[in-house]
PDB file of N, CA and C in Angstrom:
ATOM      1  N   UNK A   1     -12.449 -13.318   1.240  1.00  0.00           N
ATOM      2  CA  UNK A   1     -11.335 -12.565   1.771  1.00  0.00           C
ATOM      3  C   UNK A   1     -10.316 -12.270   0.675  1.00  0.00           C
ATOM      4  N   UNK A   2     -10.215 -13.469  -0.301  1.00  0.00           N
ATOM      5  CA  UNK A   2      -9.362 -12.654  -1.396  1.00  0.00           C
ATOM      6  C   UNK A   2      -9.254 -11.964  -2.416  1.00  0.00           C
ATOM      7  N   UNK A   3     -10.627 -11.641  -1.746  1.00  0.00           N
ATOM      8  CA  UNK A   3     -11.162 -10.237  -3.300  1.00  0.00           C
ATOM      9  C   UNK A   3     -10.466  -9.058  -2.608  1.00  0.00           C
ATOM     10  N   UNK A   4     -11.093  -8.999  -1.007  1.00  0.00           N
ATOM     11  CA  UNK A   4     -10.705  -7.900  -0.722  1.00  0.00           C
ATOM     12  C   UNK A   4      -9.197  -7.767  -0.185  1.00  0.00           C
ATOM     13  N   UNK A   5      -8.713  -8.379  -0.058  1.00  0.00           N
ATOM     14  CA  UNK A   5      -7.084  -8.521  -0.123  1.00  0.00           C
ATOM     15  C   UNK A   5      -6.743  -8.007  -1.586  1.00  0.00           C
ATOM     16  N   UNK A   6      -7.213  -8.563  -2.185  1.00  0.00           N
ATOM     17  CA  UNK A   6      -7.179  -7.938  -4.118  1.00  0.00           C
ATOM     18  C   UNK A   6      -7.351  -6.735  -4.545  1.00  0.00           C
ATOM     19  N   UNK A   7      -8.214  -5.774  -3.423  1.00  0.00           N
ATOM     20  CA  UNK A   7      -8.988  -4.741  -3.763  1.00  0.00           C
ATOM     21  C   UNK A   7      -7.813  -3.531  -2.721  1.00  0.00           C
ATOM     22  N   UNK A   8      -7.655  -3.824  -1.950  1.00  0.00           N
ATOM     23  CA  UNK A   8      -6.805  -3.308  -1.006  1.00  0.00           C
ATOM     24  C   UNK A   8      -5.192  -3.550  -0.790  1.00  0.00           C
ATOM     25  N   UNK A   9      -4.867  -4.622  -1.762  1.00  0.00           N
ATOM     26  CA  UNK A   9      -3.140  -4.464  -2.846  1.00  0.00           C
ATOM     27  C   UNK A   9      -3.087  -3.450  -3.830  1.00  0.00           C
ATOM     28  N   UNK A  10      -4.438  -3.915  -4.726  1.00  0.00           N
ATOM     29  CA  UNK A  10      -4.265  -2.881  -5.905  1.00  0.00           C
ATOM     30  C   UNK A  10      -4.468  -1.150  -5.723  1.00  0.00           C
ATOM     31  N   UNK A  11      -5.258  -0.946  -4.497  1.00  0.00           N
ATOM     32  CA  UNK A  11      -5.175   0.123  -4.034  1.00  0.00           C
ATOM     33  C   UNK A  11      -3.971   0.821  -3.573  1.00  0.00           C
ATOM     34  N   UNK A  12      -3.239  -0.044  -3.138  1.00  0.00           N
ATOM     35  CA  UNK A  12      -1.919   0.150  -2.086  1.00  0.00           C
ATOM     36  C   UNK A  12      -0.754   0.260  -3.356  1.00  0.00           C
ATOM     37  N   UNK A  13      -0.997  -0.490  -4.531  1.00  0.00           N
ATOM     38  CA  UNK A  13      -0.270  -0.316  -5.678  1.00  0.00           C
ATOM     39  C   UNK A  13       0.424   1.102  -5.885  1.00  0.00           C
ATOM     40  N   UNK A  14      -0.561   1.597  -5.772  1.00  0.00           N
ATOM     41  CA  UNK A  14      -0.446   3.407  -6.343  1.00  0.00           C
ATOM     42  C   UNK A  14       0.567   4.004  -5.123  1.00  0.00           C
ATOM     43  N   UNK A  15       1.595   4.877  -5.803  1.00  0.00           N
ATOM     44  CA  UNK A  15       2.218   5.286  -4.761  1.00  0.00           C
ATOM     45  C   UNK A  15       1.347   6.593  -4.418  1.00  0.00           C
ATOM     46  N   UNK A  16       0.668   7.199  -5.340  1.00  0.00           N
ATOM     47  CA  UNK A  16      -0.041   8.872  -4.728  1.00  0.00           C
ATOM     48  C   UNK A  16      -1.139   7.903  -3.448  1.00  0.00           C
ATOM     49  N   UNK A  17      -1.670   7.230  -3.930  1.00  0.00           N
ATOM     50  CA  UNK A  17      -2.605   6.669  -2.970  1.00  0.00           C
ATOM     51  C   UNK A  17      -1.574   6.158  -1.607  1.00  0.00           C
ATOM     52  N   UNK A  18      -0.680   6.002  -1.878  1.00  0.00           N
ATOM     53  CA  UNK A  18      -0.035   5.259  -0.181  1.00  0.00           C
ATOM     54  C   UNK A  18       0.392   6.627   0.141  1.00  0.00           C
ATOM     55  N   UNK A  19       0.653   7.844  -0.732  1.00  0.00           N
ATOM     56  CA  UNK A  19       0.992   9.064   0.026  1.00  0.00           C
ATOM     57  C   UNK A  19      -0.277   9.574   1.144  1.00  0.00           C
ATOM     58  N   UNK A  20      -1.260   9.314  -0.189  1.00  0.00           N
ATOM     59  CA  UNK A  20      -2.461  10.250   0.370  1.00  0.00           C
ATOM     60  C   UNK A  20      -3.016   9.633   2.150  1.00  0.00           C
ATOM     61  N   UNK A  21      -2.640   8.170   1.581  1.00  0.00           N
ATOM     62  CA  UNK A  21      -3.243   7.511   3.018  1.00  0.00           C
ATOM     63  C   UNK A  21      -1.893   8.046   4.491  1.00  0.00           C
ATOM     64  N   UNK A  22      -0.676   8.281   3.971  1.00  0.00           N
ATOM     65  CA  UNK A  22       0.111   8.520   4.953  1.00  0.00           C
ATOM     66  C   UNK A  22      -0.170  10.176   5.279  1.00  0.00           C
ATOM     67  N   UNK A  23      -0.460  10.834   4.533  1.00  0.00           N
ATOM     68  CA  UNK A  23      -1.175  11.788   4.678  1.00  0.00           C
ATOM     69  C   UNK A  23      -1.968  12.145   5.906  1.00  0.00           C
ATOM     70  N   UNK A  24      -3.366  11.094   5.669  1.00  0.00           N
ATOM     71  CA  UNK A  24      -4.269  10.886   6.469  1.00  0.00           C
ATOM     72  C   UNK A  24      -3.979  10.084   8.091  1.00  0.00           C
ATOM     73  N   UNK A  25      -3.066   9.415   7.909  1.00  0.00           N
ATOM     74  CA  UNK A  25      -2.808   8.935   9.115  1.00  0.00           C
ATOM     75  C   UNK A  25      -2.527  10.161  10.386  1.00  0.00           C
ATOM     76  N   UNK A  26      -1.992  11.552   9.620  1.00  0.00           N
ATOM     77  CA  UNK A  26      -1.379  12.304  10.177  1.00  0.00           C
ATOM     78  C   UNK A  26      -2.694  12.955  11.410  1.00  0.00           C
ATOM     79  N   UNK A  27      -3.928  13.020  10.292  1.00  0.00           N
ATOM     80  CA  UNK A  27      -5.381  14.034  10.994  1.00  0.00           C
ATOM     81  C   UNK A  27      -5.983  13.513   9.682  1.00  0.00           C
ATOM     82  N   UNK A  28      -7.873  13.588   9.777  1.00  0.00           N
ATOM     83  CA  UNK A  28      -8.074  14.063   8.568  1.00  0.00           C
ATOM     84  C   UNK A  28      -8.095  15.290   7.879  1.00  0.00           C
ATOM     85  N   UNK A  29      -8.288  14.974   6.326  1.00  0.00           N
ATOM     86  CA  UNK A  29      -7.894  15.946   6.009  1.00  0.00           C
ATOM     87  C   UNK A  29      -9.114  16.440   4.644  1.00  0.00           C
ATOM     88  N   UNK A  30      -9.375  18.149   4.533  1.00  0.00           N
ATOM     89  CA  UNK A  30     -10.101  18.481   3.587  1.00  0.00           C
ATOM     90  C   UNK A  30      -9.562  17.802   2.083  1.00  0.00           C
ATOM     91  N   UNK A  31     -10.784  17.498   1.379  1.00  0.00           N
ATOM     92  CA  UNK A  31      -9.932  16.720  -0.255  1.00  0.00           C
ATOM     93  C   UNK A  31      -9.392  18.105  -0.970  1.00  0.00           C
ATOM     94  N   UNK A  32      -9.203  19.299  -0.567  1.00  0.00           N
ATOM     95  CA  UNK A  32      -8.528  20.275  -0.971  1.00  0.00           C
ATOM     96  C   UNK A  32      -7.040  20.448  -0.505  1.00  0.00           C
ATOM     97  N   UNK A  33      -7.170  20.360   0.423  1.00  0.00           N
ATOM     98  CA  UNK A  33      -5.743  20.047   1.949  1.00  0.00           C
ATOM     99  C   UNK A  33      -5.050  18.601   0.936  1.00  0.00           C
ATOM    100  N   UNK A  34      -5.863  17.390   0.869  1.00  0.00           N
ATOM    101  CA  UNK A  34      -5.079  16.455   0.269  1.00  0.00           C
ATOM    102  C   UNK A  34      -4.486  16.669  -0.797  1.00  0.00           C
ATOM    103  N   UNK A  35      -5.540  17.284  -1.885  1.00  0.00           N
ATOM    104  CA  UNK A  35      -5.030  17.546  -3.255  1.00  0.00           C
ATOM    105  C   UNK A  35      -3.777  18.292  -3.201  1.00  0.00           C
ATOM    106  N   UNK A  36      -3.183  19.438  -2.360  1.00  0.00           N
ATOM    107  CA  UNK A  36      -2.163  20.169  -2.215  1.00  0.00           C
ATOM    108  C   UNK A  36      -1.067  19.842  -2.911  1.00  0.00           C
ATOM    109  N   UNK A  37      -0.284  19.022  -2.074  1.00  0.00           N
ATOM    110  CA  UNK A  37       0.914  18.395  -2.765  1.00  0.00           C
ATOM    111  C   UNK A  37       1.179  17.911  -3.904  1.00  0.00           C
ATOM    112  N   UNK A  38       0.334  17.441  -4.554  1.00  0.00           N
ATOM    113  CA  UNK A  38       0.556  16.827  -5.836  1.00  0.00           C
ATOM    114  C   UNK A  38       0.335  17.878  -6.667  1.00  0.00           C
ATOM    115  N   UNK A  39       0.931  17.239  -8.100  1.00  0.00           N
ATOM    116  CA  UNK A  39       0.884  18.237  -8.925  1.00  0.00           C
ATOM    117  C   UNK A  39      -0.014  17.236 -10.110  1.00  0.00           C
ATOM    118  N   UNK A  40      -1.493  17.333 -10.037  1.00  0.00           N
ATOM    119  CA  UNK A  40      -2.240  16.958 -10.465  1.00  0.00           C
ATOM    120  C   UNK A  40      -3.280  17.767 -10.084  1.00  0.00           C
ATOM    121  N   UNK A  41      -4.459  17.131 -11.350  1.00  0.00           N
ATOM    122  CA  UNK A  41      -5.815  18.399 -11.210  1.00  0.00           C
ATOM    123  C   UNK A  41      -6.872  17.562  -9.723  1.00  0.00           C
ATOM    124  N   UNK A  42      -7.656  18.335  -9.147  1.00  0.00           N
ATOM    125  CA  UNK A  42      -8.435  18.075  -8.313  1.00  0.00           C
ATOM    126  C   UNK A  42      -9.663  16.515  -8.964  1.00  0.00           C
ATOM    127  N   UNK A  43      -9.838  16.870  -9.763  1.00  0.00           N
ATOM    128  CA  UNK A  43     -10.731  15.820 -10.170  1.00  0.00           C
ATOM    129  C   UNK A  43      -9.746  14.031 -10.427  1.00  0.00           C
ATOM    130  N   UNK A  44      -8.534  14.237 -10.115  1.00  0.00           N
ATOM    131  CA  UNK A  44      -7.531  13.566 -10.647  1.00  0.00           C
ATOM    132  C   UNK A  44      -7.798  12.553  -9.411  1.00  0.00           C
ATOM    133  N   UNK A  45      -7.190  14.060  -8.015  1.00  0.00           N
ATOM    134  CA  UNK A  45      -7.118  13.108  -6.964  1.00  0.00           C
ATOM    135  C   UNK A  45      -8.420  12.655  -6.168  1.00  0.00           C
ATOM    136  N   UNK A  46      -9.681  12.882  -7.221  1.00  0.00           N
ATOM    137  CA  UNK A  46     -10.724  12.619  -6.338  1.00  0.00           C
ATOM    138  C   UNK A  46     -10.889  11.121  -6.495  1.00  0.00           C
ATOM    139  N   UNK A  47     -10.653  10.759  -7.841  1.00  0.00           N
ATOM    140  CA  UNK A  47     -10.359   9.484  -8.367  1.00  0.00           C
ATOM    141  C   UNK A  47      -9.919   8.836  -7.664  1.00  0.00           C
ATOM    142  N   UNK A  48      -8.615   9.165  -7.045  1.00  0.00           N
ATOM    143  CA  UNK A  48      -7.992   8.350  -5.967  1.00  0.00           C
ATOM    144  C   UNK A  48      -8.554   8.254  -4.721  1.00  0.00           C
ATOM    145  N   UNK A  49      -9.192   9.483  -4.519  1.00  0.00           N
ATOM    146  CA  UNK A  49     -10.164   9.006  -2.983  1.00  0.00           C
ATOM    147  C   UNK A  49     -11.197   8.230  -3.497  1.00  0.00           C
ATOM    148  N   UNK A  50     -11.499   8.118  -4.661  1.00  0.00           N
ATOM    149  CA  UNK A  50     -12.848   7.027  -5.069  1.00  0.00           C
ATOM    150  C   UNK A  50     -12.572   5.994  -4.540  1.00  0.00           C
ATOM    151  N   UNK A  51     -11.123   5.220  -5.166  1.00  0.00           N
ATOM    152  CA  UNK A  51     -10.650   4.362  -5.413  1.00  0.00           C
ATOM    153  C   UNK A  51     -10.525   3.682  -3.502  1.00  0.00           C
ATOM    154  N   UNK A  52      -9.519   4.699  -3.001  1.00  0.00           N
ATOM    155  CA  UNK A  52      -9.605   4.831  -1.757  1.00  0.00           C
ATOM    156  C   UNK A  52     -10.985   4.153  -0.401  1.00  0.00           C
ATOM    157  N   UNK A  53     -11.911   4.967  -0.619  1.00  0.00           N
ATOM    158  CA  UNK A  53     -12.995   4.949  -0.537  1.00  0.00           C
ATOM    159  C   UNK A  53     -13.516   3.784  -0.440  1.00  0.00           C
ATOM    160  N   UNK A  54     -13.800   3.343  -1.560  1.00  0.00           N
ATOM    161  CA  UNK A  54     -14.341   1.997  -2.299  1.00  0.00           C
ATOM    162  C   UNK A  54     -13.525   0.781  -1.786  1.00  0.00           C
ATOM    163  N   UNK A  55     -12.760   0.752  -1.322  1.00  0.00           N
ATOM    164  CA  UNK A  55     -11.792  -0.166  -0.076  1.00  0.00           C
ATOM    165  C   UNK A  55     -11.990   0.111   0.890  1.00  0.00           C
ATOM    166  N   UNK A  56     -12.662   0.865   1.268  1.00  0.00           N
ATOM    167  CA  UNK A  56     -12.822   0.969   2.546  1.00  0.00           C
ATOM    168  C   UNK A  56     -11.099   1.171   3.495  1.00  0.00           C
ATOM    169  N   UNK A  57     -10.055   2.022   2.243  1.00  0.00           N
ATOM    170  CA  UNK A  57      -9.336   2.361   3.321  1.00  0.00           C
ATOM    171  C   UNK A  57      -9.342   3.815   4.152  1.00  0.00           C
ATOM    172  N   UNK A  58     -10.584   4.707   3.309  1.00  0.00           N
ATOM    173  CA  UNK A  58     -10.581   5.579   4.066  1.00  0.00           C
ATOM    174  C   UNK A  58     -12.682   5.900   4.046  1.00  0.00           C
ATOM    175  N   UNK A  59     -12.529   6.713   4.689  1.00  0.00           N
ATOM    176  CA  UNK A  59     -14.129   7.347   4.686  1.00  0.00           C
ATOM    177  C   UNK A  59     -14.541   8.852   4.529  1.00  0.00           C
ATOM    178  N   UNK A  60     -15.573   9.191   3.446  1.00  0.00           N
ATOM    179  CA  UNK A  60     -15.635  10.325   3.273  1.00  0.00           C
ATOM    180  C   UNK A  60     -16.867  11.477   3.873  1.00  0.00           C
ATOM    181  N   UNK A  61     -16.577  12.419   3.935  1.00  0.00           N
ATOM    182  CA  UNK A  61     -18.070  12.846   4.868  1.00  0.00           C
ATOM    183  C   UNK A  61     -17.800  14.384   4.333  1.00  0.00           C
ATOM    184  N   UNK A  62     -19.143  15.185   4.117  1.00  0.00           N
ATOM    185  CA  UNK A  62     -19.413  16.396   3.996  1.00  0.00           C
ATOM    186  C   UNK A  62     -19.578  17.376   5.651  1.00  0.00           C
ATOM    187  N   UNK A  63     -18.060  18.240   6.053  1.00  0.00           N
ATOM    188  CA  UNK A  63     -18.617  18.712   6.651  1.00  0.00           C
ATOM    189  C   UNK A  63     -18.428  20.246   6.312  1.00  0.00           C
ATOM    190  N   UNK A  64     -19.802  21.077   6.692  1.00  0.00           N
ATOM    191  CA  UNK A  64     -20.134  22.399   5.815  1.00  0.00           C
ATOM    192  C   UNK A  64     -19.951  22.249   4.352  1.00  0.00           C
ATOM    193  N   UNK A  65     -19.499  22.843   3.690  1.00  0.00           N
ATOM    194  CA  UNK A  65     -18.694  23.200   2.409  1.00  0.00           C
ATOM    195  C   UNK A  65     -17.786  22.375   1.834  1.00  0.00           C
ATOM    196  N   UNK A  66     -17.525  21.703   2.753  1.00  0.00           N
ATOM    197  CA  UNK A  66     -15.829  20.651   2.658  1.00  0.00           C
ATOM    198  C   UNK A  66     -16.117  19.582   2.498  1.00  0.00           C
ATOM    199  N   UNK A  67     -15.605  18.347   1.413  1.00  0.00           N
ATOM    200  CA  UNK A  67     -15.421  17.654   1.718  1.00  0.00           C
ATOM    201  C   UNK A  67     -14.143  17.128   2.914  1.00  0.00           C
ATOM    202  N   UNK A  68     -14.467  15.980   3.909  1.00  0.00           N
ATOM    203  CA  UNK A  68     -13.004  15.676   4.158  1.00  0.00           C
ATOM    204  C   UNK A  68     -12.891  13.852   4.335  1.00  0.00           C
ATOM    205  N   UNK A  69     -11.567  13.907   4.536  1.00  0.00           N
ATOM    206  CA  UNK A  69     -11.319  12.292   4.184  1.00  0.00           C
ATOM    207  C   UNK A  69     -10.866  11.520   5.497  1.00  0.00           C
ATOM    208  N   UNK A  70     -11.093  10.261   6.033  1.00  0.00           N
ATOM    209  CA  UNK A  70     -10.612   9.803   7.363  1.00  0.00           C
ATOM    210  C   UNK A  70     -10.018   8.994   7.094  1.00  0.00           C
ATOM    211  N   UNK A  71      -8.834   8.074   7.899  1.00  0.00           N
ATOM    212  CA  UNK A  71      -8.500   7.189   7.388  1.00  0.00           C
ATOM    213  C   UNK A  71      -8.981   5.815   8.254  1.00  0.00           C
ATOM    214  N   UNK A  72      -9.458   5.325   7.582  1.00  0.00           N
ATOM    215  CA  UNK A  72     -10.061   3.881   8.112  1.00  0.00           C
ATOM    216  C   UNK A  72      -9.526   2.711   8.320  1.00  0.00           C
ATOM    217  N   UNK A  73      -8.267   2.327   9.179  1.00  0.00           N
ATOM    218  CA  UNK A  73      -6.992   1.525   9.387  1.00  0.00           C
ATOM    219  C   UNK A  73      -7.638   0.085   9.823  1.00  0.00           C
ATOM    220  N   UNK A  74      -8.649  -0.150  10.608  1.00  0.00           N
ATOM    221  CA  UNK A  74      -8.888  -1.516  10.708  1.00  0.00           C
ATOM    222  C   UNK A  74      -9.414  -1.814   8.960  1.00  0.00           C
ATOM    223  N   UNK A  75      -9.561  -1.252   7.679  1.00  0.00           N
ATOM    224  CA  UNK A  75      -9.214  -1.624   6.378  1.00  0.00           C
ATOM    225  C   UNK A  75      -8.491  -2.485   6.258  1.00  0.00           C
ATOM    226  N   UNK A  76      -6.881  -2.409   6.686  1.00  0.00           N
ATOM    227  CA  UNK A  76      -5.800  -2.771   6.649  1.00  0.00           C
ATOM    228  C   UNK A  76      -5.844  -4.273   7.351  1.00  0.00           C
ATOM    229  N   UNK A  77      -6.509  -4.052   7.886  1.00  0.00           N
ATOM    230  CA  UNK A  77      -5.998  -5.426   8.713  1.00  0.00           C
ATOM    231  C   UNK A  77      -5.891  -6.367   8.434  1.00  0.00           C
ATOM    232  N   UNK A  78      -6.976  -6.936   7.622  1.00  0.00           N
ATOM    233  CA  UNK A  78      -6.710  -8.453   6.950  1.00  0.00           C
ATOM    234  C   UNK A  78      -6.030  -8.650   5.528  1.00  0.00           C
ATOM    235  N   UNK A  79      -5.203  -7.023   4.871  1.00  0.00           N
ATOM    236  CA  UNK A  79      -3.869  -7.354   4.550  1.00  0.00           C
ATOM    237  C   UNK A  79      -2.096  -7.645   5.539  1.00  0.00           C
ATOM    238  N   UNK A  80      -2.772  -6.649   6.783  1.00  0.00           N
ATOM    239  CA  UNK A  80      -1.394  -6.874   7.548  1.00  0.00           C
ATOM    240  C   UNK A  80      -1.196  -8.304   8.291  1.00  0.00           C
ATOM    241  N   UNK A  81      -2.265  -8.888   8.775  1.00  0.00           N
ATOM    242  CA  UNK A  81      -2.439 -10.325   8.988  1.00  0.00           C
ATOM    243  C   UNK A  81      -1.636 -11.154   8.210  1.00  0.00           C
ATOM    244  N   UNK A  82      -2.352 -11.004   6.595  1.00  0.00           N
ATOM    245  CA  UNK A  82      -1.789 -11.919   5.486  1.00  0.00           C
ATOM    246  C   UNK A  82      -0.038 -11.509   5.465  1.00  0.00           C
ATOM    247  N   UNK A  83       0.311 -10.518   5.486  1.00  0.00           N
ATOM    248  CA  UNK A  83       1.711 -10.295   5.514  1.00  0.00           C
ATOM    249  C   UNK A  83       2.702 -10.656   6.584  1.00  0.00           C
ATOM    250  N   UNK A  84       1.606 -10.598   7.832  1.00  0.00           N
ATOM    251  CA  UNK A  84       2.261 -10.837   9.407  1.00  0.00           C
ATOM    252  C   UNK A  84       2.858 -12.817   9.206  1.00  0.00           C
ATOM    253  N   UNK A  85       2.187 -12.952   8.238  1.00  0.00           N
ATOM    254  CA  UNK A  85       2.265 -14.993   7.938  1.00  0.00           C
ATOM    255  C   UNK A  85       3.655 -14.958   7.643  1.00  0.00           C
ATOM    256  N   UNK A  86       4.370 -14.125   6.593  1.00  0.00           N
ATOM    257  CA  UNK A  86       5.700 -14.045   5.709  1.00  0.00           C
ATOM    258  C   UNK A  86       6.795 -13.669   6.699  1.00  0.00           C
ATOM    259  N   UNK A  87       6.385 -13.295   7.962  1.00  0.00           N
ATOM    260  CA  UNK A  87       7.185 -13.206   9.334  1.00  0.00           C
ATOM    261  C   UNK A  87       7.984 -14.309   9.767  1.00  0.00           C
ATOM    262  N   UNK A  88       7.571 -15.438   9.770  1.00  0.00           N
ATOM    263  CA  UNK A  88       8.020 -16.584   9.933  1.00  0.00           C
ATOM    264  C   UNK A  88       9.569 -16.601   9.335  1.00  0.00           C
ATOM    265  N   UNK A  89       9.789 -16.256   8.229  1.00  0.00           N
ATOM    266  CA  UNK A  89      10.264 -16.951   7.582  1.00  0.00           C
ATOM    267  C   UNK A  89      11.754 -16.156   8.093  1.00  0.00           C
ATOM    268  N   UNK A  90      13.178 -17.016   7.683  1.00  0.00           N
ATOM    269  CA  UNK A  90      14.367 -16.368   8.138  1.00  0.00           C
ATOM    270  C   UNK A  90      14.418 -15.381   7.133  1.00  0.00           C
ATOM    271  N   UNK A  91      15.131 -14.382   6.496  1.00  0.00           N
ATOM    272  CA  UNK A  91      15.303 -13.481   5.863  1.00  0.00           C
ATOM    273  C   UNK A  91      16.792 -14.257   4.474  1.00  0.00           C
ATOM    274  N   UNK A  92      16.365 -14.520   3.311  1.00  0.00           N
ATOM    275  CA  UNK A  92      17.087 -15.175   2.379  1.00  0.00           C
ATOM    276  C   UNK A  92      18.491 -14.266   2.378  1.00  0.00           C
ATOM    277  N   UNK A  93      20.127 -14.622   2.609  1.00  0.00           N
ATOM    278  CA  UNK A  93      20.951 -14.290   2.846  1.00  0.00           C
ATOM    279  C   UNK A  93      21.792 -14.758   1.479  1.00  0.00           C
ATOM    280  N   UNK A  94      21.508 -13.688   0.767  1.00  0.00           N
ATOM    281  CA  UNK A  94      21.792 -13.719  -0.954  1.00  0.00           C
ATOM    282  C   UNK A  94      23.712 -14.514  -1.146  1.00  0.00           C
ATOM    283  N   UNK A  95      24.203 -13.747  -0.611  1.00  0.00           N
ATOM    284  CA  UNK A  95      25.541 -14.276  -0.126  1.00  0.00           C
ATOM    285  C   UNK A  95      26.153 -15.857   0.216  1.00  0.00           C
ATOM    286  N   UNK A  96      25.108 -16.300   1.171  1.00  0.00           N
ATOM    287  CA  UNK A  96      25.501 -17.563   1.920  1.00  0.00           C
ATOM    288  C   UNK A  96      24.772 -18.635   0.931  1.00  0.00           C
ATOM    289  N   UNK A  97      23.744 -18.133   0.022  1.00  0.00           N
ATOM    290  CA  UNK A  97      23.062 -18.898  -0.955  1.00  0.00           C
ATOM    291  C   UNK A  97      24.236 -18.904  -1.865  1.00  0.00           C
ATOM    292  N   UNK A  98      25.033 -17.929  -2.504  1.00  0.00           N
ATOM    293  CA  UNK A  98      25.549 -18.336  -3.586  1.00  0.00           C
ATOM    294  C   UNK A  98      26.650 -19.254  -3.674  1.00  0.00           C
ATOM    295  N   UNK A  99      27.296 -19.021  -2.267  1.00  0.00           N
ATOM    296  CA  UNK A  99      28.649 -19.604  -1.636  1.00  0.00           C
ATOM    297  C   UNK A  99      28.039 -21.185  -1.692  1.00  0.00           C
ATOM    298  N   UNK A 100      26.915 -21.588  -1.086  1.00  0.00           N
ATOM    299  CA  UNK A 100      26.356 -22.933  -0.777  1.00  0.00           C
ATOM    300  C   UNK A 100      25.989 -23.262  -2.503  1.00  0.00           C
ATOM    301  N   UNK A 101      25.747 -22.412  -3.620  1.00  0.00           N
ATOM    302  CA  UNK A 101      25.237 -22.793  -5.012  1.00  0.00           C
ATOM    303  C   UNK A 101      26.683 -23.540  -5.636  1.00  0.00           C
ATOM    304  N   UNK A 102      28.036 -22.542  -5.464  1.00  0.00           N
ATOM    305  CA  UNK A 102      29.141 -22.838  -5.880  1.00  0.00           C
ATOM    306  C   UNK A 102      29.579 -24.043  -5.279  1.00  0.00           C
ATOM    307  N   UNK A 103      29.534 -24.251  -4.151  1.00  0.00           N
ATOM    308  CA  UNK A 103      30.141 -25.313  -3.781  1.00  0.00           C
ATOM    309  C   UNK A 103      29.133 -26.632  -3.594  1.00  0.00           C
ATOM    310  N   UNK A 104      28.102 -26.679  -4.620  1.00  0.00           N
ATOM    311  CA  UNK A 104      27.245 -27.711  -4.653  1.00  0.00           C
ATOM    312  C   UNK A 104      26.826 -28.194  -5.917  1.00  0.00           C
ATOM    313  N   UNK A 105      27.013 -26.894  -7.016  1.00  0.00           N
ATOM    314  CA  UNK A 105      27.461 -27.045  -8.018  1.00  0.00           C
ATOM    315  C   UNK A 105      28.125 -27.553  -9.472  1.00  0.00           C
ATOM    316  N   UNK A 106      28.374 -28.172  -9.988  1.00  0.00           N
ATOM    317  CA  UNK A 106      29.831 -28.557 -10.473  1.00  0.00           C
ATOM    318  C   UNK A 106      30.058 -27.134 -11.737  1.00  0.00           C
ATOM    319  N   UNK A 107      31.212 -26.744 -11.767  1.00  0.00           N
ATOM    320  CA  UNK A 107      31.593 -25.720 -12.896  1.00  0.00           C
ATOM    321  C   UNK A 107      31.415 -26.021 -14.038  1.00  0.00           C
ATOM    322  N   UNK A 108      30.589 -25.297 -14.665  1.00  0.00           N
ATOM    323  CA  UNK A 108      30.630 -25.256 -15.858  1.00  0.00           C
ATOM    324  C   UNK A 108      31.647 -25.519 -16.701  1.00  0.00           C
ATOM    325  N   UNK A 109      32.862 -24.661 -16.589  1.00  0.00           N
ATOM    326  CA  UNK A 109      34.095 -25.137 -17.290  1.00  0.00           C
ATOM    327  C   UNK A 109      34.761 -25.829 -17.517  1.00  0.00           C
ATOM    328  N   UNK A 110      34.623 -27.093 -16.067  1.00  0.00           N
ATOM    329  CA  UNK A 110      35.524 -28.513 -16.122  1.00  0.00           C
ATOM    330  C   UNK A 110      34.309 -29.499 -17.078  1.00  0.00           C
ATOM    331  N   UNK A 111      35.087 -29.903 -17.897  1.00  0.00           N
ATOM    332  CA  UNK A 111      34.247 -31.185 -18.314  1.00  0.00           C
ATOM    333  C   UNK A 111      34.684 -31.897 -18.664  1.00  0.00           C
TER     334      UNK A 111
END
């Protein structure tokens, strides 16, 4: 499990790739339709559907002439699981930490 947690961070790394997948969430879409927006060459962003792909966060299929791309969301899952764990936790309150650092502290300056 922690390869592919490994394989599906480093995927998620890329911000064109978290576009392309929000993209896809929308419909699928032709890898011509995807390529659109960016301002990169076609062979650029095919790379990224490789990459894509090869995680199994999306799936690719020839239909007619077209390639097009799906997005494959149960992918996700046994990263959103691993993240759903970090839920637990209270949210670190940068403020009330420093107030509790100072007054637990001793100053530097008195000695």
């Amino acid at each position: 499990m922690s390869t592919d947690l490994d394989t599906v961070f480093a995927a998620l790394a890329d911000p064109t790739r978290r576009r392309i997948l929000a993209m896809l969430l929308e419909d699928d879409m032709a890898v011509t339709d995807v390529a659109e927006p960016f301002e990169m060459s076609l062979a650029a962003i095919s790379k990224h559907l490789a990459i894509l792909a090869a995680t199994g966060l999306i799936s690719r299929e020839r239909r007619g002439r077209l390639n097009w791309c799906k997005l494959e969301p149960d992918a996700l899952r046994s990263a959103s699981v691993w993240m759903q764990g970090f839920g637990q936790f209270e949210p670190v309150h940068l403020e009330a930490f420093e107030r509790f650092l100072q007054q637990e502290l001793p100053d530097p300056d008195v000695a």
